[in-house]
Protein backbone atom coordinates (compact mmCIF):
# COMPACT_ATOMS: atom_id res chain seq x y z
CA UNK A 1 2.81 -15.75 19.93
CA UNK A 2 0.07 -14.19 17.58
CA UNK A 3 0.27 -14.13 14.21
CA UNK A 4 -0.26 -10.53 12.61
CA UNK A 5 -0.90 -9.98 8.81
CA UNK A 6 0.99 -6.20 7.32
CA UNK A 7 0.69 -5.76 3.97
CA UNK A 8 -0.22 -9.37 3.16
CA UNK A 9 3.06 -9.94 5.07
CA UNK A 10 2.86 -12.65 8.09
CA UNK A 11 5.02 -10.96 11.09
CA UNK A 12 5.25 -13.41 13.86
CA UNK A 13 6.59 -10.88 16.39
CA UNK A 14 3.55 -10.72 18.36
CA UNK A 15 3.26 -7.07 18.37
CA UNK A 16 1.68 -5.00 15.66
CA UNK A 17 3.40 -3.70 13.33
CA UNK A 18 4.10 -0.14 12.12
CA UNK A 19 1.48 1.64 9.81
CA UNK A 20 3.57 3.16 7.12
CA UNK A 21 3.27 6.74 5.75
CA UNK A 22 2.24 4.89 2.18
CA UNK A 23 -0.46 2.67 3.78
CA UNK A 24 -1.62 5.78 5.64
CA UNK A 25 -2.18 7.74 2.06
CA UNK A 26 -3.95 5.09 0.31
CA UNK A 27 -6.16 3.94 2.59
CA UNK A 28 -9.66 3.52 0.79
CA UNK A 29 -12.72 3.58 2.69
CA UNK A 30 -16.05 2.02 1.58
CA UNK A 31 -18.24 4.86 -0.22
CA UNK A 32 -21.82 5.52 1.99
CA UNK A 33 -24.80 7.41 0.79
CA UNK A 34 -24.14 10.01 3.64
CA UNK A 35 -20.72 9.65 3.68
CA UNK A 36 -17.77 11.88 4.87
CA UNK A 37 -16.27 14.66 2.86
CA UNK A 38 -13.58 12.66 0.25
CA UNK A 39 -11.08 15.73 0.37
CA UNK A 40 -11.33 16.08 4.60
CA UNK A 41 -10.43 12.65 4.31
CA UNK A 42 -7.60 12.73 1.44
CA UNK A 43 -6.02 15.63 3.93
CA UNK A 44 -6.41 13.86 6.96
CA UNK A 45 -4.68 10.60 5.50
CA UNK A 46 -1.46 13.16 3.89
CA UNK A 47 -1.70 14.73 7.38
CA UNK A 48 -0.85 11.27 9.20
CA UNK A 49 1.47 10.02 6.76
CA UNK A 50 3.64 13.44 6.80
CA UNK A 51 3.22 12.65 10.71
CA UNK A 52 4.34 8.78 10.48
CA UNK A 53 6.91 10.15 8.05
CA UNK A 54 8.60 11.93 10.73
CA UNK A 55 8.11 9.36 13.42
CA UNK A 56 9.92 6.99 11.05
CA UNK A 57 12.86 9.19 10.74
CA UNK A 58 13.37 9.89 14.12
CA UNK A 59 12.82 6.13 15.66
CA UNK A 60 15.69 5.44 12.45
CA UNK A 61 17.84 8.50 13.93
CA UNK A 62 17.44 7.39 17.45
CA UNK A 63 18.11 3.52 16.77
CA UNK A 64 21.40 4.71 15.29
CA UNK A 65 22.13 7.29 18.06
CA UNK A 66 21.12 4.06 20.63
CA UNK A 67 23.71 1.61 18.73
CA UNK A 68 26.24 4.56 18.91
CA UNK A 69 26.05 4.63 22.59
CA UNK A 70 25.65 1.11 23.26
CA UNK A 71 29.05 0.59 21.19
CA UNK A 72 30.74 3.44 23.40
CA UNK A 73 29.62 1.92 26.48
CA UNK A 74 31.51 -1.75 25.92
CA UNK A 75 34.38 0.13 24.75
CA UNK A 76 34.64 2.24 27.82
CA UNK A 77 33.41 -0.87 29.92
CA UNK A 78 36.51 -3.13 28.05
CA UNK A 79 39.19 -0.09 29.19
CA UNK A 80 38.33 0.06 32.19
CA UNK A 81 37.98 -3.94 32.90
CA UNK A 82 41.69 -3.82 31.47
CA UNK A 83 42.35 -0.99 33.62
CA UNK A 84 41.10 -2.68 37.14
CA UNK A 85 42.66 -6.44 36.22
CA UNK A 86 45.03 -6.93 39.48
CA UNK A 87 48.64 -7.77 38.09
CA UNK A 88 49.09 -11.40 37.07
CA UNK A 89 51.11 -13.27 40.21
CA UNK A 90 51.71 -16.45 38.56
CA UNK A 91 50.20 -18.66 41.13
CA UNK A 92 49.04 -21.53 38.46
């Protein structure tokens, strides 16, 4: 398992984690003498974090939507286990 440092926070999940929409807008880049146009840069970052912004919301939506679902599906699977039980014969 690899060890991956987010936000000075140690995840041990192994995968990386998430970039959020702040890290996205205040991510500063070491000045060059020829360097890249600051405001294309400032717009590209808001771009990306309105973009992870909306990611976030819908992997939140959908994780709900999936628990939703999940929760329906072992109800219907408990009716219907109840429903299929052959009739208790006494034979112990």
């Amino acid at each position: 398992m690899t060890e991956v440092y987010r936000s000075g926070q140690l995840y041990r999940t192994g995968l990386p984690a998430r970039m959020t929409p702040h890290e996205a807008r205040t991510r500063a880049f070491d000045p060059r003498r020829r360097g890249v146009d600051g405001a294309q840069v400032r717009a590209f970052q808001a771009e990306v974090a309105d973009e992870l912004t909306d990611l976030h919301r819908q992997i939140r939506r959908l994780t709900v939507e999936n628990e939703r679902l999940k929760r329906a599906l072992r109800d219907w699977q408990a009716m219907h286990a109840r429903e299929c039980r052959p009739p208790n014969q006494g034979h112990w």
